[in-house]
N, C-alpha and C. Protein backbone atom coordinates (compact mmCIF):
# COMPACT_ATOMS: atom_id res chain seq x y z
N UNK A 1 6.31 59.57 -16.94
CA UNK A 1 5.25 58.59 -17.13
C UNK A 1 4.01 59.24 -17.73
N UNK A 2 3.79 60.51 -17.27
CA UNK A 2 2.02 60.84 -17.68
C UNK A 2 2.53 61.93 -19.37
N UNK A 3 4.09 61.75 -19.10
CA UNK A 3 4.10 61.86 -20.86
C UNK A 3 4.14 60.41 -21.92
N UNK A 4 4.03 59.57 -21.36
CA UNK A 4 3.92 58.38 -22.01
C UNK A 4 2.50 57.90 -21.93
N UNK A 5 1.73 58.38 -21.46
CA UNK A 5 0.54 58.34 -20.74
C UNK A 5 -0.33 59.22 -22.02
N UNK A 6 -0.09 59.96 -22.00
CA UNK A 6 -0.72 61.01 -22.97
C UNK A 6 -0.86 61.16 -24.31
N UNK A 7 1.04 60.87 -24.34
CA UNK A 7 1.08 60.95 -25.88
C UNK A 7 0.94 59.68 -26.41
N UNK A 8 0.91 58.97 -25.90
CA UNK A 8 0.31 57.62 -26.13
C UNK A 8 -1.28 57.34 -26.56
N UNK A 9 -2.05 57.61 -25.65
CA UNK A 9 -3.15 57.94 -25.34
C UNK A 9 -3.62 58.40 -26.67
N UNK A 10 -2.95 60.03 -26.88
CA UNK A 10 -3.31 60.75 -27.85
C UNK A 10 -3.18 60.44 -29.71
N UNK A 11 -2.10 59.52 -30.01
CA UNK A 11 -1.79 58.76 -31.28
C UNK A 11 -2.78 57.88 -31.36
N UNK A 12 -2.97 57.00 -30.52
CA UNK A 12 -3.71 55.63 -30.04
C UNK A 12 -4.96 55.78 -30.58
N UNK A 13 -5.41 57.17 -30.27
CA UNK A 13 -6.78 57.51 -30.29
C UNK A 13 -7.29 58.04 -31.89
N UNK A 14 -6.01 58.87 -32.27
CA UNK A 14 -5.92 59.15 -33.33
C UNK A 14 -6.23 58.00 -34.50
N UNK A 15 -5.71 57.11 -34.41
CA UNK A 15 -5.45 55.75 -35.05
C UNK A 15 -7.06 55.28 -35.04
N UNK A 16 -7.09 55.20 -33.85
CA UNK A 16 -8.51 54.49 -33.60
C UNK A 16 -9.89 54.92 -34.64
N UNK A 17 -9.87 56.33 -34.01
CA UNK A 17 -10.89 57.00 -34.33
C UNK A 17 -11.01 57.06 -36.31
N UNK A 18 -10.23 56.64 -36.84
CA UNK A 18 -10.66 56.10 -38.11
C UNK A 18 -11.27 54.80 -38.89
N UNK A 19 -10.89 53.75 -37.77
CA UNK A 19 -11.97 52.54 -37.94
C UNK A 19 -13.12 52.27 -36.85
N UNK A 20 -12.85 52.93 -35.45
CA UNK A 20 -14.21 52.75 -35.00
C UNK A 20 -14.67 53.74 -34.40
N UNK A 21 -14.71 55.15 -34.86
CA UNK A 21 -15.82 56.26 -34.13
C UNK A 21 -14.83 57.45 -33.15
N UNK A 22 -15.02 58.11 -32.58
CA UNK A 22 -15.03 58.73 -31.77
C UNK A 22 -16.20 58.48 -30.55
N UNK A 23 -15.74 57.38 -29.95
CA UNK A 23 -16.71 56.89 -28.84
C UNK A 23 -15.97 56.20 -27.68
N UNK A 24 -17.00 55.61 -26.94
CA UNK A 24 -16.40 55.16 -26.10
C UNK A 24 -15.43 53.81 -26.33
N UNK A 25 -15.56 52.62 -27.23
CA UNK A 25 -14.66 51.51 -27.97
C UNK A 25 -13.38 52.31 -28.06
N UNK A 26 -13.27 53.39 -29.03
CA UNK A 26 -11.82 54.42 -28.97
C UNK A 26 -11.07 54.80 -27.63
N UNK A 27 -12.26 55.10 -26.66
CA UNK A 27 -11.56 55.97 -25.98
C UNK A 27 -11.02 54.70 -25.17
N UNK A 28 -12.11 53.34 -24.26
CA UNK A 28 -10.66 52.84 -23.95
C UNK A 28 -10.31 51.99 -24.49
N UNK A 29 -10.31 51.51 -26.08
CA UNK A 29 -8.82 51.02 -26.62
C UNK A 29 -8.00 51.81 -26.35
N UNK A 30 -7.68 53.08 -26.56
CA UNK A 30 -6.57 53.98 -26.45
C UNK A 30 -5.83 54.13 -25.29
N UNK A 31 -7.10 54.26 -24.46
CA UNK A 31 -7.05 53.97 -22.59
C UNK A 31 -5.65 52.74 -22.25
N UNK A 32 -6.28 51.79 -23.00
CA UNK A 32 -5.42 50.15 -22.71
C UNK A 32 -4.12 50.75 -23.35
N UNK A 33 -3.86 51.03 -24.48
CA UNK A 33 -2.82 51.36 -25.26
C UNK A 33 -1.74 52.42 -24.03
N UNK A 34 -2.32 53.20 -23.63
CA UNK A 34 -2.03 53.87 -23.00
C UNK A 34 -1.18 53.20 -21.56
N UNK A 35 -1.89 53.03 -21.38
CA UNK A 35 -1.48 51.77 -20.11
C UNK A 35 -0.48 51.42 -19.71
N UNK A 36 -0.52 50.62 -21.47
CA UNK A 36 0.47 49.35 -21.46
C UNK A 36 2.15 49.83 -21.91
N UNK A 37 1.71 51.12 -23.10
CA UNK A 37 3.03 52.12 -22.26
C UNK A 37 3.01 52.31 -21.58
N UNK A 38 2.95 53.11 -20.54
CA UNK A 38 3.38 53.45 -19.42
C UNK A 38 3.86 52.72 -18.25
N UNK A 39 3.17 51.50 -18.19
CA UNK A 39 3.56 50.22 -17.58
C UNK A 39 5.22 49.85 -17.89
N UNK A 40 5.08 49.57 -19.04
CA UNK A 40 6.87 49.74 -19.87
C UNK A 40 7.56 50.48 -19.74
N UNK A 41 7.30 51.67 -19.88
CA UNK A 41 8.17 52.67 -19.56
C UNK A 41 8.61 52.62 -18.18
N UNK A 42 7.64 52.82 -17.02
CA UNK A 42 7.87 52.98 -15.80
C UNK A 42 8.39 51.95 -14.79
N UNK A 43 8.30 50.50 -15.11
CA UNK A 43 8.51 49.94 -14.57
C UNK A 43 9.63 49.30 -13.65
N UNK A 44 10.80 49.29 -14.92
CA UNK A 44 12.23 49.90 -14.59
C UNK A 44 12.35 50.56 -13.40
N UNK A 45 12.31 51.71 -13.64
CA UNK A 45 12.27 52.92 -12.27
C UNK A 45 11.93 52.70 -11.28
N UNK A 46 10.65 52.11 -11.28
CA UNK A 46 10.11 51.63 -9.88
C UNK A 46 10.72 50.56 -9.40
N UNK A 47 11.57 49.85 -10.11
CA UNK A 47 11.63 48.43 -9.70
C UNK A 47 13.17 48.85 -9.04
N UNK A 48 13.91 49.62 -9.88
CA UNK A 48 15.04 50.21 -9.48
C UNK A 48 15.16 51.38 -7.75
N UNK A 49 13.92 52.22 -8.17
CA UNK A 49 13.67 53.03 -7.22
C UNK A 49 13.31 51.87 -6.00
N UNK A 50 12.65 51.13 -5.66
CA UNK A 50 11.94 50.05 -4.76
C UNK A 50 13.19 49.38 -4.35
N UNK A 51 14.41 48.81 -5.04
CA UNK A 51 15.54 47.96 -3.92
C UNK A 51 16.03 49.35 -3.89
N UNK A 52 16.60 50.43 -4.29
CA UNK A 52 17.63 51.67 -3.48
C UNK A 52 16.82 51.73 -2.44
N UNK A 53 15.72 52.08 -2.40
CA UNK A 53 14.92 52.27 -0.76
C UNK A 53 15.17 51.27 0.20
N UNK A 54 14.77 50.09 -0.30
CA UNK A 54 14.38 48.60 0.69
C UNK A 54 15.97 48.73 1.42
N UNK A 55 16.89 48.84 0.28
CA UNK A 55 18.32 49.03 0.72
C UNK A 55 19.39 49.39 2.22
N UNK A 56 18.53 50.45 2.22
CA UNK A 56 18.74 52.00 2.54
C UNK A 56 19.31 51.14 4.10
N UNK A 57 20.68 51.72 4.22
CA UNK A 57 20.83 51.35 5.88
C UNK A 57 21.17 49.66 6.36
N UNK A 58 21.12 48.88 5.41
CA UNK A 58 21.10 47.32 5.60
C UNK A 58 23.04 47.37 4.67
N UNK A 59 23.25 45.96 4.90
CA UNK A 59 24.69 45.59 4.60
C UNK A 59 24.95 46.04 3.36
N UNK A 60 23.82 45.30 2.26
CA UNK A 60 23.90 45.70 1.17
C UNK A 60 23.25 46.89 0.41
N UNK A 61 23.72 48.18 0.84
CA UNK A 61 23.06 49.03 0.76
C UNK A 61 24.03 49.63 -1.03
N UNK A 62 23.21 50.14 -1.67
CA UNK A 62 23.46 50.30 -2.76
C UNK A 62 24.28 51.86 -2.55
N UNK A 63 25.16 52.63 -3.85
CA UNK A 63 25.56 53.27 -3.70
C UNK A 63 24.95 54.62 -4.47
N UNK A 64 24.44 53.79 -5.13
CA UNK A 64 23.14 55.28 -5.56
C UNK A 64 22.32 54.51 -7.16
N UNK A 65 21.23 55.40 -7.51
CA UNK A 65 20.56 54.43 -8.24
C UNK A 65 21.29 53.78 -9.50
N UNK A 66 22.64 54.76 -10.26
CA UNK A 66 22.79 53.85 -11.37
C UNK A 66 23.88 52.61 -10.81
N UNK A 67 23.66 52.77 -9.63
CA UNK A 67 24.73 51.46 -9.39
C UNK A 67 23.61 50.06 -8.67
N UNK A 68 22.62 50.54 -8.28
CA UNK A 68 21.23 49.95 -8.11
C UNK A 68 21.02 48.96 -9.52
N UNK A 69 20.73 50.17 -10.33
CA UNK A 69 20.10 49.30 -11.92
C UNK A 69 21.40 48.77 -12.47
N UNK A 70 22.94 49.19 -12.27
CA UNK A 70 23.76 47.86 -13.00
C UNK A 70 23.80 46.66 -12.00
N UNK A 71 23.70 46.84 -10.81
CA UNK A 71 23.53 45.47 -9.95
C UNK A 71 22.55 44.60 -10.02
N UNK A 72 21.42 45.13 -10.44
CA UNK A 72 20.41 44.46 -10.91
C UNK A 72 20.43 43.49 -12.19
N UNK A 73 21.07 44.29 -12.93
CA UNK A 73 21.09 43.94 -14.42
C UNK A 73 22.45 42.72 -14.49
N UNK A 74 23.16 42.97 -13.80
CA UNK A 74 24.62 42.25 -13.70
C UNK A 74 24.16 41.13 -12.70
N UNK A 75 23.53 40.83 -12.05
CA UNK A 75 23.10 39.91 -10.81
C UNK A 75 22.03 39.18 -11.31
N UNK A 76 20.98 39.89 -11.97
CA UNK A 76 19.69 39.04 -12.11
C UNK A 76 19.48 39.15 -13.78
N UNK A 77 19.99 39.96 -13.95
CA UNK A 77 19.55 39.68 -16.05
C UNK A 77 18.38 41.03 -16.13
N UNK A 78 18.22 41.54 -17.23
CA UNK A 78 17.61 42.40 -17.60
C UNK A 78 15.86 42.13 -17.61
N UNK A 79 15.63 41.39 -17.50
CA UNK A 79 13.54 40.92 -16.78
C UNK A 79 13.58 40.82 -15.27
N UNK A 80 14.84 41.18 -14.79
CA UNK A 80 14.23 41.55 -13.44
C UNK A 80 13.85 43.13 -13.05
N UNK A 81 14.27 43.75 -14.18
CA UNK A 81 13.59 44.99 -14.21
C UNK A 81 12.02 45.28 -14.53
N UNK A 82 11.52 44.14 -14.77
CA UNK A 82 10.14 44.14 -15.15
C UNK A 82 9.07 43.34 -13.83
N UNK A 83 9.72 42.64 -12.51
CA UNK A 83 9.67 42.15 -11.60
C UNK A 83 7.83 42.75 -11.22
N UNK A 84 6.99 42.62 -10.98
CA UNK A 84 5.94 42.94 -10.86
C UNK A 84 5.00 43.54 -11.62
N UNK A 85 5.88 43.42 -13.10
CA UNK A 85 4.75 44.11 -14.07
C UNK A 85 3.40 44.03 -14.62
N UNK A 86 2.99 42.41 -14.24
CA UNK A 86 1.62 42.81 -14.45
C UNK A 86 0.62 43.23 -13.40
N UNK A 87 1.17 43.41 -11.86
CA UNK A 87 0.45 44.13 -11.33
C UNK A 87 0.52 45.48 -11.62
N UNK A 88 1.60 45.90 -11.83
CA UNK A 88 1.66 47.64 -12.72
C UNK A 88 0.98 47.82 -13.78
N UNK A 89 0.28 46.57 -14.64
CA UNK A 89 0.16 47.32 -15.52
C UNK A 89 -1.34 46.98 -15.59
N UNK A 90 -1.74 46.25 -14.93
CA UNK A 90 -3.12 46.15 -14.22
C UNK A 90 -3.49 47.58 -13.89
N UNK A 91 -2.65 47.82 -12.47
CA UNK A 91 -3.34 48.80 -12.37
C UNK A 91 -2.93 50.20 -13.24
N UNK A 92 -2.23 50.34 -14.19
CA UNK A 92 -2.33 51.44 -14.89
C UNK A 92 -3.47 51.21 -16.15
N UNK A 93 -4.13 50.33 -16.74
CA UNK A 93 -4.73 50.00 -16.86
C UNK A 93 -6.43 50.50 -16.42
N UNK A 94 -6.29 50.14 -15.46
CA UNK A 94 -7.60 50.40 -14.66
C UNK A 94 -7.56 52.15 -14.28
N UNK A 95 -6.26 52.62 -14.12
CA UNK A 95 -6.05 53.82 -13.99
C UNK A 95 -6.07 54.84 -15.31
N UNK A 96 -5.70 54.32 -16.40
CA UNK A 96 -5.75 55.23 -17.78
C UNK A 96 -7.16 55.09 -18.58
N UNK A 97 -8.07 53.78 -18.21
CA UNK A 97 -9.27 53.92 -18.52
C UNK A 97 -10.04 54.83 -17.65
N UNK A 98 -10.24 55.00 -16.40
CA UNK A 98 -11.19 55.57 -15.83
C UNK A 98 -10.98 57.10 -15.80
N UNK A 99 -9.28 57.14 -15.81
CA UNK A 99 -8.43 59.02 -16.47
C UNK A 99 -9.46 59.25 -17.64
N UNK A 100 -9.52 58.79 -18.85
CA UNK A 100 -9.23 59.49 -20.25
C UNK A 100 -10.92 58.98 -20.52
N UNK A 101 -11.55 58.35 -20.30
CA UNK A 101 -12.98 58.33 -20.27
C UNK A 101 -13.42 59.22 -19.52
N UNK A 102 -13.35 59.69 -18.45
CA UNK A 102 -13.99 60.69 -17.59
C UNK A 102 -13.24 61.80 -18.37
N UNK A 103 -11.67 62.28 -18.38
CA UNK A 103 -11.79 63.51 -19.33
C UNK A 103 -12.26 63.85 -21.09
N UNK A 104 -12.51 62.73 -21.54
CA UNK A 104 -13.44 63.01 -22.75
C UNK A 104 -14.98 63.25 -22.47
N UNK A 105 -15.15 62.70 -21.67
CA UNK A 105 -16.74 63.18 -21.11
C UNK A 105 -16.64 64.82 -20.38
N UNK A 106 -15.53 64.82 -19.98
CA UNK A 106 -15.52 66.56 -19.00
C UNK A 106 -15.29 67.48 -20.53
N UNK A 107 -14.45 67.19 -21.20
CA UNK A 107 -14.14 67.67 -22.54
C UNK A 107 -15.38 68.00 -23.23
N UNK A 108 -16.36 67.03 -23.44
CA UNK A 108 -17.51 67.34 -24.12
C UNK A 108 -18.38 68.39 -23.93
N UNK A 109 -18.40 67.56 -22.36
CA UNK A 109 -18.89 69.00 -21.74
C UNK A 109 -18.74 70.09 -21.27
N UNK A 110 -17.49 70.27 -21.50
CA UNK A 110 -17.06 71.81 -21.59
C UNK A 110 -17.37 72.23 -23.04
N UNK A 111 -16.86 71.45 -23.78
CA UNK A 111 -17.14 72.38 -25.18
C UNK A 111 -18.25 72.33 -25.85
N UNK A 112 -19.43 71.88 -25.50
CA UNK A 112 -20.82 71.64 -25.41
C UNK A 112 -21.62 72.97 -24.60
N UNK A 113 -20.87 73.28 -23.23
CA UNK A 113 -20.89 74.29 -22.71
C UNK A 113 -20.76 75.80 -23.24
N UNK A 114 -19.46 75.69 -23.33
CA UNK A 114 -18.72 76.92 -24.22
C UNK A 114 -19.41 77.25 -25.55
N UNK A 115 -19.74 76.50 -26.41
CA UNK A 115 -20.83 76.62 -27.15
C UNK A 115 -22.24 76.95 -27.19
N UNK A 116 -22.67 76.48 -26.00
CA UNK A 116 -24.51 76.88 -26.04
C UNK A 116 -24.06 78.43 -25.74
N UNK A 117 -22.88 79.08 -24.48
CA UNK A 117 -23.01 80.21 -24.44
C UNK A 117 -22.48 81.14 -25.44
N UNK A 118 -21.92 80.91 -26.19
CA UNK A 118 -21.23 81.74 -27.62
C UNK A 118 -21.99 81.39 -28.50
N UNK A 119 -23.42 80.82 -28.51
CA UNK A 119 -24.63 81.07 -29.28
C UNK A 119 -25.74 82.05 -28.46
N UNK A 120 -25.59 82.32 -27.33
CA UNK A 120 -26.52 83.06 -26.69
C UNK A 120 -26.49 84.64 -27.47
């Protein structure tokens, strides 16, 4: 996920930063962009990972995860793998903006840093 997170992030931004700045508009469009992969990507997994657990010990207990995600897929259709996604992607969302804004600001100021002293 926090490679979908990143390299996402990191194209996104790329893209950006030629029609509107290297600022904050870039950083979270890219932020959102970011997100909303990772939301996609991950969601699956969790949704898969979440019934093998709930499972665990009850009648219908699954026999391990890829038999989890074909029961899923064979029982409910392939959007039940997406079963709570816009709270996931809410909060990744809210989570990849407040990530990648605070490390472009730590970024700055490190290399804002690193600079005043390699002019001393």
């Amino acid at each position: 996920v926090n490679g979908a997170e990143i390299g996402t992030y990191d194209e996104s931004k790329l893209l950006l930063l030629e029609s509107v700045g290297d600022g904050l508009v870039a950083h979270i469009s890219a932020s959102f962009v970011a997100g909303l992969a990772s939301a996609c990507v991950s969601t699956p997994a969790d949704v898969v990972k979440t019934r093998f657990m709930n499972a665990a010990g009850s009648d219908q207990a699954y026999k391990g995860i890829m038999h989890t995600a074909y029961s899923i897929l064979r029982d409910e259709g392939f959007l039940a793998l997406y079963k709570g996604f816009l709270l996931i992607v809410c909060r990744k969302l809210i989570w990849c903006t407040v990530f990648f804004v605070i490390y472009e600001r730590l970024l700055r100021a490190m290399v804002k840093a690193f600079a005043d002293i390699g002019s001393q």
